[in-house]
C-alpha atoms as a PDB file:
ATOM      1  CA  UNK A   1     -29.251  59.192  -3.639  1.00  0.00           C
ATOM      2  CA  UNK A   2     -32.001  56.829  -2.679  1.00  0.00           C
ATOM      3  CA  UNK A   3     -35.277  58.229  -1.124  1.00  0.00           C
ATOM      4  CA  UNK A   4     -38.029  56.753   1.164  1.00  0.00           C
ATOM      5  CA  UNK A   5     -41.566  57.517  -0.138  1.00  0.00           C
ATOM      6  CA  UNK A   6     -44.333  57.458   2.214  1.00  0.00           C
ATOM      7  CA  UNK A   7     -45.554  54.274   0.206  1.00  0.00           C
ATOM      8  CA  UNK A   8     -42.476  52.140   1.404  1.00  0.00           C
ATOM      9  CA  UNK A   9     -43.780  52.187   4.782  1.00  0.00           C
ATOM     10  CA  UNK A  10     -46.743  50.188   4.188  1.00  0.00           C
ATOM     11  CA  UNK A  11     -45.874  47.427   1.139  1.00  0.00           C
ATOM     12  CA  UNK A  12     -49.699  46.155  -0.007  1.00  0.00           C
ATOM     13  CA  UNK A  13     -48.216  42.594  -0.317  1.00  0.00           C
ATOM     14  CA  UNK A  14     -47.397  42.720   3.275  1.00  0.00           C
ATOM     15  CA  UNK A  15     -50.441  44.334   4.296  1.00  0.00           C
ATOM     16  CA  UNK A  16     -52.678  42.076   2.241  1.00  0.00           C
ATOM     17  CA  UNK A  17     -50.769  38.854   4.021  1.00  0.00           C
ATOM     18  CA  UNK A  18     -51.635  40.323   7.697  1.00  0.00           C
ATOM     19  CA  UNK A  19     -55.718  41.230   6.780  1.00  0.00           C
ATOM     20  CA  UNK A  20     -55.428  37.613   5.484  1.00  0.00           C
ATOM     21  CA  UNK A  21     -54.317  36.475   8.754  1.00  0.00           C
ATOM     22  CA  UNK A  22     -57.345  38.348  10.706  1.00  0.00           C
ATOM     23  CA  UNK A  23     -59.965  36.766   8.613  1.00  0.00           C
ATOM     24  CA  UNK A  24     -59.373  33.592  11.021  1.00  0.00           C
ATOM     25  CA  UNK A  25     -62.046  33.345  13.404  1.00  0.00           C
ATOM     26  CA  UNK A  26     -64.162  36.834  11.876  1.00  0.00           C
ATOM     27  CA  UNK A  27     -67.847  37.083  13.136  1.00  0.00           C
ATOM     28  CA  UNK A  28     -70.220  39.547  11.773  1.00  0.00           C
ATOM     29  CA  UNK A  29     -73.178  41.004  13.756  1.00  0.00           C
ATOM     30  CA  UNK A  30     -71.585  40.801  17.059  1.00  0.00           C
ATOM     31  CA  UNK A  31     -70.700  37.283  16.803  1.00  0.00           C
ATOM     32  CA  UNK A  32     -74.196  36.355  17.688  1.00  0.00           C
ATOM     33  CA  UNK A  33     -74.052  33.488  14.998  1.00  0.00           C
ATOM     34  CA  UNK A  34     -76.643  34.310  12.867  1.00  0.00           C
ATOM     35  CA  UNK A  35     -73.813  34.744  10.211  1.00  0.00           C
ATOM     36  CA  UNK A  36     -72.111  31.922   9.365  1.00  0.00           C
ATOM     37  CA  UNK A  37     -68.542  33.077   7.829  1.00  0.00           C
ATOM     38  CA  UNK A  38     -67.051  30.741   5.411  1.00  0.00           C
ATOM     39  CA  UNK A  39     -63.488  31.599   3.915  1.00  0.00           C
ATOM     40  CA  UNK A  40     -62.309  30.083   0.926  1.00  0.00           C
ATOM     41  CA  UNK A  41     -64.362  31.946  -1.627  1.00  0.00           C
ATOM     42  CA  UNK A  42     -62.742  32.102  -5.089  1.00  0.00           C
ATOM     43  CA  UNK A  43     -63.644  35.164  -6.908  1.00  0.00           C
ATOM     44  CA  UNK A  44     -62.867  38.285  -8.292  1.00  0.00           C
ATOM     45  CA  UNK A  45     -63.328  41.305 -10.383  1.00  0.00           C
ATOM     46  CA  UNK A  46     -64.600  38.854 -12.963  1.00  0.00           C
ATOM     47  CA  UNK A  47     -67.399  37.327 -10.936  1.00  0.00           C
ATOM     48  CA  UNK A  48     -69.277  40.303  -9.152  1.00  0.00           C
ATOM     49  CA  UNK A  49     -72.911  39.840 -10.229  1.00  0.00           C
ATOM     50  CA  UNK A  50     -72.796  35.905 -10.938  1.00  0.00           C
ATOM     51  CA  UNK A  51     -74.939  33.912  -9.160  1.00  0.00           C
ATOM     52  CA  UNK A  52     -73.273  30.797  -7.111  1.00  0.00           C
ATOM     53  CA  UNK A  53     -74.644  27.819  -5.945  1.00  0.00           C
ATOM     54  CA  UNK A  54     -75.431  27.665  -2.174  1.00  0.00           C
ATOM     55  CA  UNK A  55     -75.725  23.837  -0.462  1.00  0.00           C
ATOM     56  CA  UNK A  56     -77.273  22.348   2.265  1.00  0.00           C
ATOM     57  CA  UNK A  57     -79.024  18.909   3.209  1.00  0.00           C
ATOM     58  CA  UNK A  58     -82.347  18.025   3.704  1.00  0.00           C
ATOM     59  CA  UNK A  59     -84.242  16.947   7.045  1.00  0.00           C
ATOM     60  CA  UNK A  60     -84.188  13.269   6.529  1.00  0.00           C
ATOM     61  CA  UNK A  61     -87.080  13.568   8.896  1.00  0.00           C
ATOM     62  CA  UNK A  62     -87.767  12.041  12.913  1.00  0.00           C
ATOM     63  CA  UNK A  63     -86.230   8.407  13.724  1.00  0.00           C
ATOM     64  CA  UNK A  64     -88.620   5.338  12.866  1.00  0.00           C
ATOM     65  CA  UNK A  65     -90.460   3.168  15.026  1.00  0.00           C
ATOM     66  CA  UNK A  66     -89.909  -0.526  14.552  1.00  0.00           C
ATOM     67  CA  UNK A  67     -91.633  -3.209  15.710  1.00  0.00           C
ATOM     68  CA  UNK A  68     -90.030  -6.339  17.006  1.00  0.00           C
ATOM     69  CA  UNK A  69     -88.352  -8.139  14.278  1.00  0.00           C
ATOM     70  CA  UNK A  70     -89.739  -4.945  11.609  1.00  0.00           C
ATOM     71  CA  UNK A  71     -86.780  -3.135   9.486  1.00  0.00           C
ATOM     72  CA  UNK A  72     -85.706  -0.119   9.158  1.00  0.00           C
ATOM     73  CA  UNK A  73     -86.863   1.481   5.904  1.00  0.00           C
ATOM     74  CA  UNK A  74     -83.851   3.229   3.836  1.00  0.00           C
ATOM     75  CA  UNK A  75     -83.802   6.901   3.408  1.00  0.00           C
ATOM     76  CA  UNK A  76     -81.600   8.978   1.256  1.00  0.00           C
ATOM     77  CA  UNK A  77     -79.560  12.355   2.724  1.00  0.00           C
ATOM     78  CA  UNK A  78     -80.432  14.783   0.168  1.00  0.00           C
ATOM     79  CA  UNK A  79     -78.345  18.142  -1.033  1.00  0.00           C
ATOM     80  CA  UNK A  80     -80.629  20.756  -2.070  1.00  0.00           C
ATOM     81  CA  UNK A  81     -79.550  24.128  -2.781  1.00  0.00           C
ATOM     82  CA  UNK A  82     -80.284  27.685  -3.361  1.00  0.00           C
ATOM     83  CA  UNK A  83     -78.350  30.887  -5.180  1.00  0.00           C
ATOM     84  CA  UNK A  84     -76.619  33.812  -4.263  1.00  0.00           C
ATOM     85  CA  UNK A  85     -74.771  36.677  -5.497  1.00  0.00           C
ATOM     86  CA  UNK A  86     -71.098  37.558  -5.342  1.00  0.00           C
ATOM     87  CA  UNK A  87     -70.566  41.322  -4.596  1.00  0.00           C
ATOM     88  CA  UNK A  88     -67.465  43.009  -4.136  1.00  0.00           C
ATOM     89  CA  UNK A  89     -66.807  45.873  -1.946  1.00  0.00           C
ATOM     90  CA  UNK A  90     -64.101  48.306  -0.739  1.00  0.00           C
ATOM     91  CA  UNK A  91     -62.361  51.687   0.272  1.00  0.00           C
ATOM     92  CA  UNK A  92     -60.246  53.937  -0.392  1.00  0.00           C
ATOM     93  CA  UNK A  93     -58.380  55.219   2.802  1.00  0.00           C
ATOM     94  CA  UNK A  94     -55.288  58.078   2.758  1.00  0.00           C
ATOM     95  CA  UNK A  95     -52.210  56.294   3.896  1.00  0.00           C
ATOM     96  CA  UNK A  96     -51.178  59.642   5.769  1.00  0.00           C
ATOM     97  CA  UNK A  97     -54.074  59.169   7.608  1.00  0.00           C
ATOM     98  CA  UNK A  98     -53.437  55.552   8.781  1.00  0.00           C
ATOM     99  CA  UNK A  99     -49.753  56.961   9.771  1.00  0.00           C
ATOM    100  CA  UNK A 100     -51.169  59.169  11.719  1.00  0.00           C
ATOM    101  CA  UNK A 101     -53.268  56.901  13.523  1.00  0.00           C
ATOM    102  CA  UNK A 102     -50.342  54.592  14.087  1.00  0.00           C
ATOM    103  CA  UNK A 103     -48.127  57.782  15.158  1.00  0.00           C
ATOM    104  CA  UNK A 104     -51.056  58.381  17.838  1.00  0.00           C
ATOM    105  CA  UNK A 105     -51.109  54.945  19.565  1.00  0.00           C
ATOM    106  CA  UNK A 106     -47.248  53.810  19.113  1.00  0.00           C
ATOM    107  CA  UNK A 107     -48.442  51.108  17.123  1.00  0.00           C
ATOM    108  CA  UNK A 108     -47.216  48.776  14.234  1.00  0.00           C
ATOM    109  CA  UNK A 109     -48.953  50.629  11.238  1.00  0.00           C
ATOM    110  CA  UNK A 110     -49.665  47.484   9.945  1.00  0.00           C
ATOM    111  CA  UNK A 111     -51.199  46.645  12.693  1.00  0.00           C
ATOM    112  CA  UNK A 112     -53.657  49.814  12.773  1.00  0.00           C
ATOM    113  CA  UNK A 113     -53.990  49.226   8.675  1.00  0.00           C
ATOM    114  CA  UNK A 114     -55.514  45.633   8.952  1.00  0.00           C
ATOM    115  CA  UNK A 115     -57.661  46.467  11.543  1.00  0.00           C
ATOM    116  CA  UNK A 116     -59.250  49.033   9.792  1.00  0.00           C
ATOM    117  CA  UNK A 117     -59.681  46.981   6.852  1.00  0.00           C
ATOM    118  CA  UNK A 118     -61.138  44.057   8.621  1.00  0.00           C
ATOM    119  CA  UNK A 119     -63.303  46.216  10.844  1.00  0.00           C
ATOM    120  CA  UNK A 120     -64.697  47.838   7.019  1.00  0.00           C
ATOM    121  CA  UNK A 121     -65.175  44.377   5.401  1.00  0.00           C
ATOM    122  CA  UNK A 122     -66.895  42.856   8.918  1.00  0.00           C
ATOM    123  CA  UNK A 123     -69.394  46.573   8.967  1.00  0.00           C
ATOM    124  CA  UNK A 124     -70.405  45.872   5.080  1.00  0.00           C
ATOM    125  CA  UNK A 125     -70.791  41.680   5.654  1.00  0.00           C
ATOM    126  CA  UNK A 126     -73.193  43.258   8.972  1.00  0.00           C
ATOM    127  CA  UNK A 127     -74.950  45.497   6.510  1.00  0.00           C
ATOM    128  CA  UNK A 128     -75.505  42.789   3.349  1.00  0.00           C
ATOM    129  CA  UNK A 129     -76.779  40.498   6.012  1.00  0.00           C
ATOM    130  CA  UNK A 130     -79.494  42.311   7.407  1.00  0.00           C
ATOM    131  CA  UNK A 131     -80.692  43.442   3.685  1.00  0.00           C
ATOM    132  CA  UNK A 132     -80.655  39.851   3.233  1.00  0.00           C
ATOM    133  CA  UNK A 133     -82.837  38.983   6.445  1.00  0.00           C
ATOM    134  CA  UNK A 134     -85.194  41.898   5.630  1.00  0.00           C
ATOM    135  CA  UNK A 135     -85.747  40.631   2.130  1.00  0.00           C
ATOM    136  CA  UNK A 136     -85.890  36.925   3.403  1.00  0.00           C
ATOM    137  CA  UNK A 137     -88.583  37.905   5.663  1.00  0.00           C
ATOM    138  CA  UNK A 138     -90.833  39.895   3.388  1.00  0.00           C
ATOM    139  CA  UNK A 139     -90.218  37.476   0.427  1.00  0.00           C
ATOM    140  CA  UNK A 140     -91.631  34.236   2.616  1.00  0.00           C
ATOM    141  CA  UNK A 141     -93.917  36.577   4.444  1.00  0.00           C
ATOM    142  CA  UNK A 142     -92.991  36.279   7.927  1.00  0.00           C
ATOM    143  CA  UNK A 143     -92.857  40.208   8.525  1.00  0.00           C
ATOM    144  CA  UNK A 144     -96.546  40.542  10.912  1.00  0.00           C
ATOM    145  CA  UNK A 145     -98.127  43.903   9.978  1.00  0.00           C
ATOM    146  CA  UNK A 146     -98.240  45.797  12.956  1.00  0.00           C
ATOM    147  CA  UNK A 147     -97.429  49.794  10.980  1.00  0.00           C
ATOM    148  CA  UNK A 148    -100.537  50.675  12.841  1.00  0.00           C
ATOM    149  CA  UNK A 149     -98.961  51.268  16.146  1.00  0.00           C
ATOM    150  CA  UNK A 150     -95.265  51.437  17.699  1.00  0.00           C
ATOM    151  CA  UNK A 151     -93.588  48.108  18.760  1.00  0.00           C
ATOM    152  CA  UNK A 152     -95.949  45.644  21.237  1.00  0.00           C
ATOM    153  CA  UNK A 153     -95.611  42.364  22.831  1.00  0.00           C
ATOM    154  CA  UNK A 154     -98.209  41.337  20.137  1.00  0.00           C
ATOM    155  CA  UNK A 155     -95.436  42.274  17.869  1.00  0.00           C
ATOM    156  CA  UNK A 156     -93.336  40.339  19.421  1.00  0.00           C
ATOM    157  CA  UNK A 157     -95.267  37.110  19.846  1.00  0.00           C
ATOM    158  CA  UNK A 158     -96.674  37.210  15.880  1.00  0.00           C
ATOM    159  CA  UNK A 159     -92.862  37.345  14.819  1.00  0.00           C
ATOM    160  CA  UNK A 160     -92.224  34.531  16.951  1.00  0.00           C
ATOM    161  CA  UNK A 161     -95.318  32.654  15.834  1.00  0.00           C
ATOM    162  CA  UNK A 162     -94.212  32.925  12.144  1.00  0.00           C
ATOM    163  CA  UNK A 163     -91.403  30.497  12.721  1.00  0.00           C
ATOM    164  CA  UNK A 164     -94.017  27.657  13.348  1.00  0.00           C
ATOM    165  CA  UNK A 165     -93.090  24.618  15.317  1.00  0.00           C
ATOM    166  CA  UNK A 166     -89.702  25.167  13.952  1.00  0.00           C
ATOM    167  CA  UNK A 167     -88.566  28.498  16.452  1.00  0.00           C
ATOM    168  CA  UNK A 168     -86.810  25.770  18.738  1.00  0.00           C
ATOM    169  CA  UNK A 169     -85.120  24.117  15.887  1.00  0.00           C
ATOM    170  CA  UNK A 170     -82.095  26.167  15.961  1.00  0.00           C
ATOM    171  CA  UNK A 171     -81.434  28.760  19.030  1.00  0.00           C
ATOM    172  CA  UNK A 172     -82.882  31.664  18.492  1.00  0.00           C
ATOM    173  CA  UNK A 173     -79.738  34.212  18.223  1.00  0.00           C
ATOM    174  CA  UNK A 174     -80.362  37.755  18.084  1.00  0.00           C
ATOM    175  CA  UNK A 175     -83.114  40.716  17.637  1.00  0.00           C
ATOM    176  CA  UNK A 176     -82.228  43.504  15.155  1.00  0.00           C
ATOM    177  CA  UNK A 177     -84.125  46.538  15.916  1.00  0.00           C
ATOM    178  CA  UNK A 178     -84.020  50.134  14.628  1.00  0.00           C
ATOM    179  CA  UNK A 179     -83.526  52.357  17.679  1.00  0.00           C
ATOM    180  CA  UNK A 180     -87.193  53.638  17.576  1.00  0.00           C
ATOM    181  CA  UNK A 181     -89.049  49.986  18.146  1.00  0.00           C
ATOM    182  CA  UNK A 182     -85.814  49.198  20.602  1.00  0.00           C
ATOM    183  CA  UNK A 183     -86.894  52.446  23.407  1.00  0.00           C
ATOM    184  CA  UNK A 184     -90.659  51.781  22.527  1.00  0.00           C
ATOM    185  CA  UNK A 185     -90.082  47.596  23.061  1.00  0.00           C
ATOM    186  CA  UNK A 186     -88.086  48.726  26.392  1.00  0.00           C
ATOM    187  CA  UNK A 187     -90.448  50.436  27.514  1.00  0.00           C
ATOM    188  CA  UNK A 188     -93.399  47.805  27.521  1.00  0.00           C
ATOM    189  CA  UNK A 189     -94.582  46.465  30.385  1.00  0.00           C
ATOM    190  CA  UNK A 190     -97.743  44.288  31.984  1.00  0.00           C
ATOM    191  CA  UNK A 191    -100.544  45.094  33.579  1.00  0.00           C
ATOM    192  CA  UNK A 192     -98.557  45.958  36.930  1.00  0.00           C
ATOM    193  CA  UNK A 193     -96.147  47.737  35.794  1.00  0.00           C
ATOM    194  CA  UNK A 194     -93.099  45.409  35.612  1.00  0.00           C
ATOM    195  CA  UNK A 195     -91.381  45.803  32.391  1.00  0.00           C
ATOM    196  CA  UNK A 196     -91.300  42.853  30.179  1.00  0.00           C
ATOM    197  CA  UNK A 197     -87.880  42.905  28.668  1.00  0.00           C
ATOM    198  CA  UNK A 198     -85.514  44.733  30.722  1.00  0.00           C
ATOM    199  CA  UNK A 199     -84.132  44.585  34.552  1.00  0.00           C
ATOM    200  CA  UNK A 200     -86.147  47.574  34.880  1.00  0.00           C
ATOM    201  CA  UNK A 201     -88.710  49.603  33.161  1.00  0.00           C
ATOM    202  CA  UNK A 202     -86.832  52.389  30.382  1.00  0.00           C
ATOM    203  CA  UNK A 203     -83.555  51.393  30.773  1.00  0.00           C
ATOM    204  CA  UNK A 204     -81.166  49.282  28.285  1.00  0.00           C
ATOM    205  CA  UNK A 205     -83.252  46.617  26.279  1.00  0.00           C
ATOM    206  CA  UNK A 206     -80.880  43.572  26.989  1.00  0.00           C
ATOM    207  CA  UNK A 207     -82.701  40.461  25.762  1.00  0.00           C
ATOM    208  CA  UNK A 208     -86.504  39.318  24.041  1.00  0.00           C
ATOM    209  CA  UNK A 209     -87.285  36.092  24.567  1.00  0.00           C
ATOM    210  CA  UNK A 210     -84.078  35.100  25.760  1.00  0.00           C
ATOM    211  CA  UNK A 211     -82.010  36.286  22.337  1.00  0.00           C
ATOM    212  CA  UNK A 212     -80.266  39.602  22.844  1.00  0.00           C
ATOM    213  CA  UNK A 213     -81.153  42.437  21.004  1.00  0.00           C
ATOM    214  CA  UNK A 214     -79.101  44.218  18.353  1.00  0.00           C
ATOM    215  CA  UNK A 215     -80.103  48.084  17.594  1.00  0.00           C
ATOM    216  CA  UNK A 216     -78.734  49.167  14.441  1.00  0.00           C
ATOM    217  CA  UNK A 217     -80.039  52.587  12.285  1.00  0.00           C
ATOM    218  CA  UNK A 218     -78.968  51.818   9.076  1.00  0.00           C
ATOM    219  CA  UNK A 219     -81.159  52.525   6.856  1.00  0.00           C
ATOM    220  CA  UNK A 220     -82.248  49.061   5.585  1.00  0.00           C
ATOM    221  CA  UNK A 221     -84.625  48.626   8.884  1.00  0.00           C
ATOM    222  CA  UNK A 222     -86.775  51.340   7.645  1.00  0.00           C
ATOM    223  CA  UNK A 223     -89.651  50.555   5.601  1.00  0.00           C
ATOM    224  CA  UNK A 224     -89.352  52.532   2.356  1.00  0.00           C
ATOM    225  CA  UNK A 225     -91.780  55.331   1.428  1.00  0.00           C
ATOM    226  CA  UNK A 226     -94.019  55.168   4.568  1.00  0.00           C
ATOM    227  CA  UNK A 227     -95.096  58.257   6.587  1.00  0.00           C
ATOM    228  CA  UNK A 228     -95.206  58.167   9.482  1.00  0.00           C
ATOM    229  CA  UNK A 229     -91.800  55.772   9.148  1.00  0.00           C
ATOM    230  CA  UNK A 230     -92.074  52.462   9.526  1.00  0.00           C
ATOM    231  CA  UNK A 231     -89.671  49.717  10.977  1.00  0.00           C
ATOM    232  CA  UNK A 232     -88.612  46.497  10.070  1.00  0.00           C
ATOM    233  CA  UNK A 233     -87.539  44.333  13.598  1.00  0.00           C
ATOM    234  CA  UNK A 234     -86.337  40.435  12.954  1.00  0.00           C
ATOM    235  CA  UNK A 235     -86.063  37.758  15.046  1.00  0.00           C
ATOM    236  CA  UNK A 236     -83.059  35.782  13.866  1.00  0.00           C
ATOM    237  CA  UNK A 237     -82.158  32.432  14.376  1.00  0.00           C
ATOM    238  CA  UNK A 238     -78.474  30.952  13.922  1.00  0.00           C
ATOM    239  CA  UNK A 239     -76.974  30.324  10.832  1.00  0.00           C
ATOM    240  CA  UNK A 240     -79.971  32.424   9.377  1.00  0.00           C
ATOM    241  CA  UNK A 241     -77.080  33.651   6.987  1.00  0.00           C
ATOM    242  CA  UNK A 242     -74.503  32.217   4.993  1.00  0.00           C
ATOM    243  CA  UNK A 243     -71.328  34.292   4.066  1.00  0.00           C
ATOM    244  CA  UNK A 244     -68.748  32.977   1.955  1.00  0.00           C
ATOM    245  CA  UNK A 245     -65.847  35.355   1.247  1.00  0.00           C
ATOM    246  CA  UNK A 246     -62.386  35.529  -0.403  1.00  0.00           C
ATOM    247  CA  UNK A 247     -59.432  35.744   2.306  1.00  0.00           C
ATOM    248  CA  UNK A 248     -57.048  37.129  -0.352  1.00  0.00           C
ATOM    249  CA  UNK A 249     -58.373  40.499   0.088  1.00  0.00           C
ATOM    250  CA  UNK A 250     -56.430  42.830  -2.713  1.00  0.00           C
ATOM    251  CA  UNK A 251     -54.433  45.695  -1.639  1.00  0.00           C
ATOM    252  CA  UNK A 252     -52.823  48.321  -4.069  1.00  0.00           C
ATOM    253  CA  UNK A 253     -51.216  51.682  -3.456  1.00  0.00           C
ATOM    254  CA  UNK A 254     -51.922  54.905  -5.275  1.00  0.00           C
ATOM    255  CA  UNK A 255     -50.529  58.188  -5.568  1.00  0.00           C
ATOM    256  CA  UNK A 256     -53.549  60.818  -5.970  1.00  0.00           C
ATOM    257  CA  UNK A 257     -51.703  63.450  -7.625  1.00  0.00           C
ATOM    258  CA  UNK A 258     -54.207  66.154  -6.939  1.00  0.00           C
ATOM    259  CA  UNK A 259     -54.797  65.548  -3.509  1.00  0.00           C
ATOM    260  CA  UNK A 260     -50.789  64.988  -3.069  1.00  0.00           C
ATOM    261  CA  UNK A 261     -51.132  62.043  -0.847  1.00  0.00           C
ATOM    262  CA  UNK A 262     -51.107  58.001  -0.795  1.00  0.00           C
ATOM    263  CA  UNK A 263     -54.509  56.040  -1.193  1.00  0.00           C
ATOM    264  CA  UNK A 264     -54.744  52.578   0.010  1.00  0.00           C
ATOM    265  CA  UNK A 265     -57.205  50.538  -1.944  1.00  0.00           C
ATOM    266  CA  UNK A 266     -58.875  47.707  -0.467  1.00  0.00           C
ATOM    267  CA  UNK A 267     -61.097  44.997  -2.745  1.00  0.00           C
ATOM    268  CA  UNK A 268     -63.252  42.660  -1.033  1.00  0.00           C
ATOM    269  CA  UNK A 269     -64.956  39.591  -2.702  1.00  0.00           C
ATOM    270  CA  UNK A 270     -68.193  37.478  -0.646  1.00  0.00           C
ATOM    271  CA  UNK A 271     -71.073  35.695  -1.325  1.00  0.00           C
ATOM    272  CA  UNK A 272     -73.604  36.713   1.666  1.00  0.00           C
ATOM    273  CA  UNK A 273     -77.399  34.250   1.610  1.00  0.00           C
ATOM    274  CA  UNK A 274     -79.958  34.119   3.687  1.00  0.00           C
ATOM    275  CA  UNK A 275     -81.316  30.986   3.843  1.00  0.00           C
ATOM    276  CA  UNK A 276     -84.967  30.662   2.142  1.00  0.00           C
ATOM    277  CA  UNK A 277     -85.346  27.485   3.851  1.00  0.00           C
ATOM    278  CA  UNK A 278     -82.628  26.364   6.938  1.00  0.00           C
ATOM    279  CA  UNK A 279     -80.851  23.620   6.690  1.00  0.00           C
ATOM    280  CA  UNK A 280     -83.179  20.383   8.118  1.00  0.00           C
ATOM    281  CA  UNK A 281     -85.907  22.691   8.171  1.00  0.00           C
ATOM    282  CA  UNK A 282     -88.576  24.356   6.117  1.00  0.00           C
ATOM    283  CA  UNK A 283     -88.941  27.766   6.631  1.00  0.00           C
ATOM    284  CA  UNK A 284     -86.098  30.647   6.932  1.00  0.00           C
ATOM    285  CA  UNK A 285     -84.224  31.568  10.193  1.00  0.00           C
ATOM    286  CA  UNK A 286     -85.751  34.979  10.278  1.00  0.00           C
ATOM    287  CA  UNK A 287     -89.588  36.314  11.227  1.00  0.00           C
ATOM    288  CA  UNK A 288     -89.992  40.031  11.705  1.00  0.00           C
ATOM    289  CA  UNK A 289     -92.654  42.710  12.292  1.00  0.00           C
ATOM    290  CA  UNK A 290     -93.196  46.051  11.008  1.00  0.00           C
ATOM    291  CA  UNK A 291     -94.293  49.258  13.739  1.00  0.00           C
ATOM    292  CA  UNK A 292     -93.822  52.924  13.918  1.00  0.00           C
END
């Protein structure tokens, strides 16, 4: 007589079609834009650790002026471009736990399983990209040094300054902050009192210069081997990062005999850059500083 495993009730090929379908329109880091996300990525097993080509076009530079009767002189687009790595990720995740889950809300368990696995991928793209910033940033030297002390507006304004004339190029997106320089930035304020960065002195920190701010406390913000701990804060613009990743996420089922139960395994393939130089530009789209 037949029998229904547990394993019938998700099928991977099905599973794999609908996370496919929920890569459309993905953002990473809150959809502030700093990531760009570009699908389309082929790779595999057999590329993790190659490094990939990664285009974009020169500034051709500000229009000419011509005099009457003058000509314009020719200039030629360029396509420079820079490498990356591809890295895979992934987890493991008990199918009787997803059932549950499913079981819980009255929902389509396919439904709860590719949000889980989209919600996974889009948390590890958030995490690459900000190990990408903070190595951007120290690598062209646009992290100000200000360990000394906890977060200040002079902070704040030698990040800013690092971008040059080129801070109003692109918009400037989003703030990443640990949650130590976020309270101690929230809490500044100017020689009257009136805080500098909030409605109101000690509550929320909702935007710095205009870009919201993002507090994360994973543990690439901190600045390693430092006592007291340090922080790394960036000021990002958009499009500061480049993601290109593999839609045709791979999805297998198996049984883990000594844990009697069903294991979902998810594979994830992406290419995630941080500009060293933005497109039309010449400098990167993040500046930092570092404070207690």
């Amino acid at each position: 007589m037949p029998t229904t495993a547990r394993s019938d009730l998700i099928l991977p090929d099905i599973l794999a079609e609908e996370v496919s379908k929920g890569f459309t329109g993905m953002n990473a880091l809150d959809g502030s834009g700093v990531v760009t996300m570009n699908p389309g990525l082929q790779a595999g097993s057999g590329e993790v650790g190659n490094t990939v080509t990664v285009p974009f076009f020169d500034s051709i530079g500000e229009a000419e002026e011509v005099t009457e009767n003058g000509a314009l002189t020719p200039v030629k687009m360029t396509q420079s471009s820079e490498t990356a790595t591809v890295v895979r990720f992934g987890k493991a995740v008990s199918i009787g736990g997803l059932a549950k889950r499913a079981k819980a809300t009255g929902a389509d368990p396919y439904q709860i399983a590719s949000t889980a696995v989209l919600e996974m991928v889009r948390r590890k793209v958030d995490s690459l990209a900000i190990d990408r910033l903070v190595a951007r940033a120290v690598a062209a030297s646009l992290v100000y040094d200000g360990s000394a002390a906890t977060a200040s507006v002079t902070d704040i304004i030698e990040a800013l300054k690092g971008f040059g004339d080129e801070l109003d190029n692109e918009e400037l997106a989003l703030w990443i902050m640990n949650s130590k320089p976020y309270w101690d930035a929230a809490s500044l304020a100017d020689s009257t009192g009136r805080a500098l960065f909030v409605p109101a002195q000690g509550q929320r920190l909702a935007t710095i210069s205009g870009a919201p701010v993002r507090m994360s406390n994973k543990s690439n913000l901190l600045v390693a081997s430092t006592s007291p701990q340090q922080y790394y804060s960036l000021a990002c613009k958009r499009g500061a990062v480049a993601c290109w990743f593999n839609e045709n996420v791979s999805v297998e089922i198996e049984r883990d005999a000594l844990a009697d139960t069903d294991v979902l395994i998810v594979n994830a393939y992406a290419v995630v850059h941080a500009y060293g130089t933005m497109p039309n530009g010449t400098k990167p789209g993040v500046s930092g500083f570092k404070s207690r």
